[in-house]
N, C-alpha and C. Protein backbone atom coordinates (compact mmCIF):
# COMPACT_ATOMS: atom_id res chain seq x y z
N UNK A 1 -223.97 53.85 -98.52
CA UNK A 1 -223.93 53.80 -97.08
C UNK A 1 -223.73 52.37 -96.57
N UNK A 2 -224.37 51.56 -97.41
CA UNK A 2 -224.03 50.16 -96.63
C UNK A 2 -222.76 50.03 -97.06
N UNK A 3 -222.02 50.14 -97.90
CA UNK A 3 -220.82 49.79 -98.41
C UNK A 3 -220.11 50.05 -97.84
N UNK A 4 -219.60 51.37 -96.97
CA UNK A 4 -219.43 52.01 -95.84
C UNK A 4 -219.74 51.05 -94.57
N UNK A 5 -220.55 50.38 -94.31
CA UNK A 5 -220.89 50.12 -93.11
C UNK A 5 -219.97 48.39 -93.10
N UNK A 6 -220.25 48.21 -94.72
CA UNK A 6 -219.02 46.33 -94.65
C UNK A 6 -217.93 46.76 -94.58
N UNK A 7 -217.58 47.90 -94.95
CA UNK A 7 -215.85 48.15 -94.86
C UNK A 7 -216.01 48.38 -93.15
N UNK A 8 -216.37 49.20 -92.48
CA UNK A 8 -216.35 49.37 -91.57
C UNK A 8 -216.07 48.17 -90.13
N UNK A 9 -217.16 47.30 -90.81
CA UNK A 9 -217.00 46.37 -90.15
C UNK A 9 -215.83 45.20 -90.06
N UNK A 10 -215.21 45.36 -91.53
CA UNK A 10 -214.60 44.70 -91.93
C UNK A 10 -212.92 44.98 -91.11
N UNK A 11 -213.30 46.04 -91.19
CA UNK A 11 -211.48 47.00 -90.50
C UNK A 11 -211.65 46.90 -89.09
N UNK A 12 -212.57 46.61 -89.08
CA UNK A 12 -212.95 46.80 -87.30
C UNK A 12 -212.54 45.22 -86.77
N UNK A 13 -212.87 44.10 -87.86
CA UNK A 13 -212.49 42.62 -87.54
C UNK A 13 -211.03 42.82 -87.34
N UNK A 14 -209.85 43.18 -88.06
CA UNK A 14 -208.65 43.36 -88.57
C UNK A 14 -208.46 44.08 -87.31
N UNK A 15 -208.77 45.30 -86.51
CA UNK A 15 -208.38 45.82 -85.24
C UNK A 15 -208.62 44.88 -84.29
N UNK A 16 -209.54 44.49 -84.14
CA UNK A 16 -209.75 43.71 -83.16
C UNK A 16 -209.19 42.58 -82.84
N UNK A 17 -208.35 42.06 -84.19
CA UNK A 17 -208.13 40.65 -84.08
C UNK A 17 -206.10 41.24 -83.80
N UNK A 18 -205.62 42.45 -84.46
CA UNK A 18 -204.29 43.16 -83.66
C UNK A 18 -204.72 44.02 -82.86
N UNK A 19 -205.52 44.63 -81.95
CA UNK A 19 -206.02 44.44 -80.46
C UNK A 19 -205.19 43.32 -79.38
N UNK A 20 -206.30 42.37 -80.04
CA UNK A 20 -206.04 41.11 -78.79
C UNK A 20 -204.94 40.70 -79.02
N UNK A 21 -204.14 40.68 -80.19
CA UNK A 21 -202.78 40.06 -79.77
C UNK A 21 -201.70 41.20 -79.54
N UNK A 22 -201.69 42.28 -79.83
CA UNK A 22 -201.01 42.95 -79.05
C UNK A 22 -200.72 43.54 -77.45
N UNK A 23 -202.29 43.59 -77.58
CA UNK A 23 -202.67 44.06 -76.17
C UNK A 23 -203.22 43.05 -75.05
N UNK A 24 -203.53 41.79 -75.29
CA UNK A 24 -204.01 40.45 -74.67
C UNK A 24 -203.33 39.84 -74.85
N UNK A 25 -202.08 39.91 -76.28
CA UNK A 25 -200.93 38.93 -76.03
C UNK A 25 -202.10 37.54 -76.35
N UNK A 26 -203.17 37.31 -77.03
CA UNK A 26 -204.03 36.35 -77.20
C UNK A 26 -204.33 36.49 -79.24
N UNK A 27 -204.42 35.23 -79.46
CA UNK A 27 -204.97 35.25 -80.82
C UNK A 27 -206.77 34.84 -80.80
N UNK A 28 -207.14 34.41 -79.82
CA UNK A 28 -208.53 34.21 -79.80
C UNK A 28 -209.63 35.43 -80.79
N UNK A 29 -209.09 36.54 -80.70
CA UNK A 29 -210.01 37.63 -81.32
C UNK A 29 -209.30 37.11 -82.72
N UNK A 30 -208.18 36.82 -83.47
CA UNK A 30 -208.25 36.27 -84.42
C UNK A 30 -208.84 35.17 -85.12
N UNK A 31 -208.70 33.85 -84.07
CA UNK A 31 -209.06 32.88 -84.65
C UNK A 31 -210.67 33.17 -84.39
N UNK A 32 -211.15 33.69 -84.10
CA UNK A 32 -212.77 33.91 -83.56
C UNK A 32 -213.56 34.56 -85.33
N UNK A 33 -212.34 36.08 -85.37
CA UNK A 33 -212.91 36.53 -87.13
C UNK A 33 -212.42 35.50 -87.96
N UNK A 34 -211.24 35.02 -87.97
CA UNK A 34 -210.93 33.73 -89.12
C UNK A 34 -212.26 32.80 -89.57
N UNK A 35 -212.18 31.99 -88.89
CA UNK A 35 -213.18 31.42 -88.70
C UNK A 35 -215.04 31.43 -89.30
N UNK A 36 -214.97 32.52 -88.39
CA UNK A 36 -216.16 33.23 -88.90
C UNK A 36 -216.71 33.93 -89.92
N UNK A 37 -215.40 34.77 -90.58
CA UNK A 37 -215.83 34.34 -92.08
C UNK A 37 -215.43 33.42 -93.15
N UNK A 38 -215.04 32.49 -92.79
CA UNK A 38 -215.05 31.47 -93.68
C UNK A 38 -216.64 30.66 -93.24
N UNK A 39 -216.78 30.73 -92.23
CA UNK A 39 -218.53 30.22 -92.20
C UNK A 39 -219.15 30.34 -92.52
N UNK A 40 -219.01 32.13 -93.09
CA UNK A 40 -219.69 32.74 -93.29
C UNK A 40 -219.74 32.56 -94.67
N UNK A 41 -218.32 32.01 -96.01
CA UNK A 41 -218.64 32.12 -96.68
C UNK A 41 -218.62 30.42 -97.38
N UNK A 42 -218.83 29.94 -96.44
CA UNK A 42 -219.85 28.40 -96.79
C UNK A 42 -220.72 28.16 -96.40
N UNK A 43 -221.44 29.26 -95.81
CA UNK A 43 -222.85 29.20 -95.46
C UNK A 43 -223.36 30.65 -95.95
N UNK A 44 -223.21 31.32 -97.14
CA UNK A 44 -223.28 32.31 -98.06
C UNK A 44 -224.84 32.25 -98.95
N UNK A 45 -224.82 30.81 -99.08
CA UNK A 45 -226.37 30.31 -99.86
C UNK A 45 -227.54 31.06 -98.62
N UNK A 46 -227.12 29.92 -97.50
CA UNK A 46 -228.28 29.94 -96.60
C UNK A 46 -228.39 31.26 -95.80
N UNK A 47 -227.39 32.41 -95.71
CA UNK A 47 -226.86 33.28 -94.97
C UNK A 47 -228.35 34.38 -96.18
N UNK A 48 -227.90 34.05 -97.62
CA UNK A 48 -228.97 35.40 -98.62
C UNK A 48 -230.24 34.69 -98.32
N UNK A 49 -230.65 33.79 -98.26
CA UNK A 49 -232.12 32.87 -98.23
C UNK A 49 -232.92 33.35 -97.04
N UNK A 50 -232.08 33.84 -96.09
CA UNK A 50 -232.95 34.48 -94.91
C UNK A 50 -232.48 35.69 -94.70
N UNK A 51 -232.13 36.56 -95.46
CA UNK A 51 -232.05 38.31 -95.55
C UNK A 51 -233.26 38.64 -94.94
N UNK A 52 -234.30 38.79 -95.37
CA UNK A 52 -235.39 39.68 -95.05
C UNK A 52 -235.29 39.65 -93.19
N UNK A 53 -235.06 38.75 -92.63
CA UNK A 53 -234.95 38.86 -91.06
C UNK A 53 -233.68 39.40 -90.47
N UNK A 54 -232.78 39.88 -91.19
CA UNK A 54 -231.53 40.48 -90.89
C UNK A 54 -231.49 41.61 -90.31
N UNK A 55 -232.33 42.48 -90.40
CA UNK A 55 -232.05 44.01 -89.88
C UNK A 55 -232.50 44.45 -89.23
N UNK A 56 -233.67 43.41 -88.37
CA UNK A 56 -233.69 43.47 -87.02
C UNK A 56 -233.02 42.58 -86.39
N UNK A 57 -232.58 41.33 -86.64
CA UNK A 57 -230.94 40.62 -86.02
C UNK A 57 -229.89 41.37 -85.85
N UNK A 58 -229.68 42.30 -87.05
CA UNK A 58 -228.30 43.08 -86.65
C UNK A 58 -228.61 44.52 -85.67
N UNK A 59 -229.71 45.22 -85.54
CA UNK A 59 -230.11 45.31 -84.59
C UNK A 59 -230.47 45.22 -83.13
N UNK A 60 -230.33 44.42 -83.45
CA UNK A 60 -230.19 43.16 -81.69
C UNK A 60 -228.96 43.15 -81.47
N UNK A 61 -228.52 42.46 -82.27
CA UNK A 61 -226.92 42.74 -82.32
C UNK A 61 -225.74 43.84 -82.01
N UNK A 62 -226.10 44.92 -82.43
CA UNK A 62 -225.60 46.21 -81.77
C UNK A 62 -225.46 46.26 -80.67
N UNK A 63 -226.71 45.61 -79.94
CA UNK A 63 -226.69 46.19 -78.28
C UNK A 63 -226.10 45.19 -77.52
N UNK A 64 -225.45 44.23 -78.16
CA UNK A 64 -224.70 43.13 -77.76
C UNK A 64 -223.52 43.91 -76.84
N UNK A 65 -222.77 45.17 -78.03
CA UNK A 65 -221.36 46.08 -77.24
C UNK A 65 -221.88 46.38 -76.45
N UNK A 66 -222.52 47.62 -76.19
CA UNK A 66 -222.63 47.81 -74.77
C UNK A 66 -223.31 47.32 -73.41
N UNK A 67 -223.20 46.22 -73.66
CA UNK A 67 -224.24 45.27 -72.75
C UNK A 67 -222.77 44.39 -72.35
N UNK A 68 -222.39 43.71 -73.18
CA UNK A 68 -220.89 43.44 -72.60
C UNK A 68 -219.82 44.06 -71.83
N UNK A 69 -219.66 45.85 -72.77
CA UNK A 69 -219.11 46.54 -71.75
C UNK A 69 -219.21 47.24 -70.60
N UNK A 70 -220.72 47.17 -70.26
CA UNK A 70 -221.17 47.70 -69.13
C UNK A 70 -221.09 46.28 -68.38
N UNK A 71 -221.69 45.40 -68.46
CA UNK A 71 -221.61 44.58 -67.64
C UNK A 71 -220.58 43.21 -67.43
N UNK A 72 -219.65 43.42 -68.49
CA UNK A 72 -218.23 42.84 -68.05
C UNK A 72 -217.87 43.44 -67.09
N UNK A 73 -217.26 44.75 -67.33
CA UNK A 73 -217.08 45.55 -66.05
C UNK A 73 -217.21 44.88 -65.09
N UNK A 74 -218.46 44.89 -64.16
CA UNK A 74 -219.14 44.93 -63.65
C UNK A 74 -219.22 43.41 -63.02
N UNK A 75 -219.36 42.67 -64.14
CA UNK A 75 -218.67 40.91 -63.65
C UNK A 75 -217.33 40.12 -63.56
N UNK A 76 -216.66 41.14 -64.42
CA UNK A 76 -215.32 41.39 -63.73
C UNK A 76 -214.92 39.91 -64.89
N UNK A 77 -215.29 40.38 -66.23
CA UNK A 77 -215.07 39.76 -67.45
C UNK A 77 -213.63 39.94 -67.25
N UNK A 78 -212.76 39.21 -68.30
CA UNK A 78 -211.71 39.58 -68.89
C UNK A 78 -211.94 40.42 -69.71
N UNK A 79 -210.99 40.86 -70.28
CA UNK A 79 -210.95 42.55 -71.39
C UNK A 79 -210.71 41.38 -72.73
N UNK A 80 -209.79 39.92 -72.38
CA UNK A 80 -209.99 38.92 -73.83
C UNK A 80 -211.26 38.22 -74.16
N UNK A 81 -211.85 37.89 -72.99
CA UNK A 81 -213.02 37.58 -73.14
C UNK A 81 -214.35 38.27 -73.97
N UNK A 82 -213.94 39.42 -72.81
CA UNK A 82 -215.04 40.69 -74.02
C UNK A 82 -214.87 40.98 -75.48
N UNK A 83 -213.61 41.13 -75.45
CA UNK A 83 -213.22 41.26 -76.73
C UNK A 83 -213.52 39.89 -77.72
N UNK A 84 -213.55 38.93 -77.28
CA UNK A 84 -213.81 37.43 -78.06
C UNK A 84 -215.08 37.88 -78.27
N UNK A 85 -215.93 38.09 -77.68
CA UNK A 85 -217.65 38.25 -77.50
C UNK A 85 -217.93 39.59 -78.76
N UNK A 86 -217.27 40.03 -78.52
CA UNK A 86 -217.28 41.94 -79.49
C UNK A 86 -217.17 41.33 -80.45
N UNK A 87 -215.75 40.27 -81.22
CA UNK A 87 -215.42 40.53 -82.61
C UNK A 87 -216.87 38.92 -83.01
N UNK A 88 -217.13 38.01 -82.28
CA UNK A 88 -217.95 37.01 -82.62
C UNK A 88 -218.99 37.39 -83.18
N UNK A 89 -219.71 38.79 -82.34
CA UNK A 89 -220.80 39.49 -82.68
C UNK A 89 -220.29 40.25 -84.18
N UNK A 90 -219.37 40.85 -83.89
CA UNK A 90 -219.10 41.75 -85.04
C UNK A 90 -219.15 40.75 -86.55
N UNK A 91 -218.29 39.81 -86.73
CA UNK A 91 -218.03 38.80 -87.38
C UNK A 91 -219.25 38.00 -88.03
N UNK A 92 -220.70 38.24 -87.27
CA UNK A 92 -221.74 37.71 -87.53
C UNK A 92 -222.83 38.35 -87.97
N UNK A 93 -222.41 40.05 -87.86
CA UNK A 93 -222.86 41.17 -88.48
C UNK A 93 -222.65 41.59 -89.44
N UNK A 94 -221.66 41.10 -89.82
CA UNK A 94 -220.77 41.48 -90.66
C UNK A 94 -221.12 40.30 -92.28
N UNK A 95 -221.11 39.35 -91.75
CA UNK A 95 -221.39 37.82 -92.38
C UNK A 95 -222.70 37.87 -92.91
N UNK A 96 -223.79 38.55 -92.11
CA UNK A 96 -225.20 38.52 -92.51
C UNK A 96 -225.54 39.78 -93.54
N UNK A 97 -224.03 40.89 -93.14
CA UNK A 97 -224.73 42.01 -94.11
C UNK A 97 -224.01 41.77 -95.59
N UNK A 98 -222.97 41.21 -95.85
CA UNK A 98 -221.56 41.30 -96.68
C UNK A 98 -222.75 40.24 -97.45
N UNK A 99 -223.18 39.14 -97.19
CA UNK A 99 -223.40 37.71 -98.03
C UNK A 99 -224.82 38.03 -98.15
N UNK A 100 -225.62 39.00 -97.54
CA UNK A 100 -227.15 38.70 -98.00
C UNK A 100 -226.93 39.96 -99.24
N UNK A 101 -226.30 40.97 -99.26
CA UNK A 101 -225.98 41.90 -99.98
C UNK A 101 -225.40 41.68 -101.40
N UNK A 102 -224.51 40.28 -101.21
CA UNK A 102 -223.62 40.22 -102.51
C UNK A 102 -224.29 39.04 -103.33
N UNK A 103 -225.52 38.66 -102.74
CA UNK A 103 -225.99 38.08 -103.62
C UNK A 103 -227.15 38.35 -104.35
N UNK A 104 -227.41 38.06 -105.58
CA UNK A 104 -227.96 38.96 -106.93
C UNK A 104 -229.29 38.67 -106.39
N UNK A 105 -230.10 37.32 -105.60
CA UNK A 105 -231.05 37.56 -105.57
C UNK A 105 -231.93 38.17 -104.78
N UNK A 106 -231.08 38.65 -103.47
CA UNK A 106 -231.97 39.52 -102.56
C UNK A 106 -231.83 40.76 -102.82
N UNK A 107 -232.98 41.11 -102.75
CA UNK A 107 -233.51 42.74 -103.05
C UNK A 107 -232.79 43.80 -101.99
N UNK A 108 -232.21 45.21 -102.29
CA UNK A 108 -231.64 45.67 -101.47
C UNK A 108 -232.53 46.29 -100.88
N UNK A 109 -233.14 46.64 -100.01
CA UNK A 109 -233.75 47.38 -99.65
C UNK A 109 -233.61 48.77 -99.04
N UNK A 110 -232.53 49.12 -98.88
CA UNK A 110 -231.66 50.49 -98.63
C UNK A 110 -231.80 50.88 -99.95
């Protein structure tokens, strides 16, 4: 199931990032996942060293989407903007589950 949930996330970076440039005509949702996992995977040590606090971060994190899309709306966000905000979050969910997971010394707990 988690394995499922990094691919998931992972395809979801890749939409999002041909999203915004098809449909925003913007690479920002690209360079935003680029980026972010390469941070993610030079900061891979320190990313498994604090697993155990992850799954209520990514947690928190979830409610990041609809809190943006209700209230972009509503503030009258850009749709690139939101979308920058969606894949940053996603990208950092993604980073904390992929690197605390693939490394041998944190315990899975799933």
């Amino acid at each position: 199931m988690v394995l499922l949930r990094i691919i998931l996330l992972l395809v979801g970076l890749v939409g999002m990032t041909i999203l915004g440039l098809f449909f925003s005509s913007s690479i920002l949702a690209g360079i935003i996942a680029a980026v972010g996992l390469v941070l993610g995977f030079l900061l891979r040590r320190q990313i498994a060293d604090g697993a155990e606090y992850y799954p209520r971060a990514i947690s928190a994190g979830l409610f990041v989407y609809p809190i943006i899309l209700f209230l972009g709306d509503r503030l009258g966000i850009e749709n690139n903007i939101k979308l920058a905000i969606i894949t940053l979050t996603t990208v950092i969910i993604f980073d904390l589950q992929f690197w605390s997971l693939s490394d041998s010394s944190v315990l899975n707990s799933e």
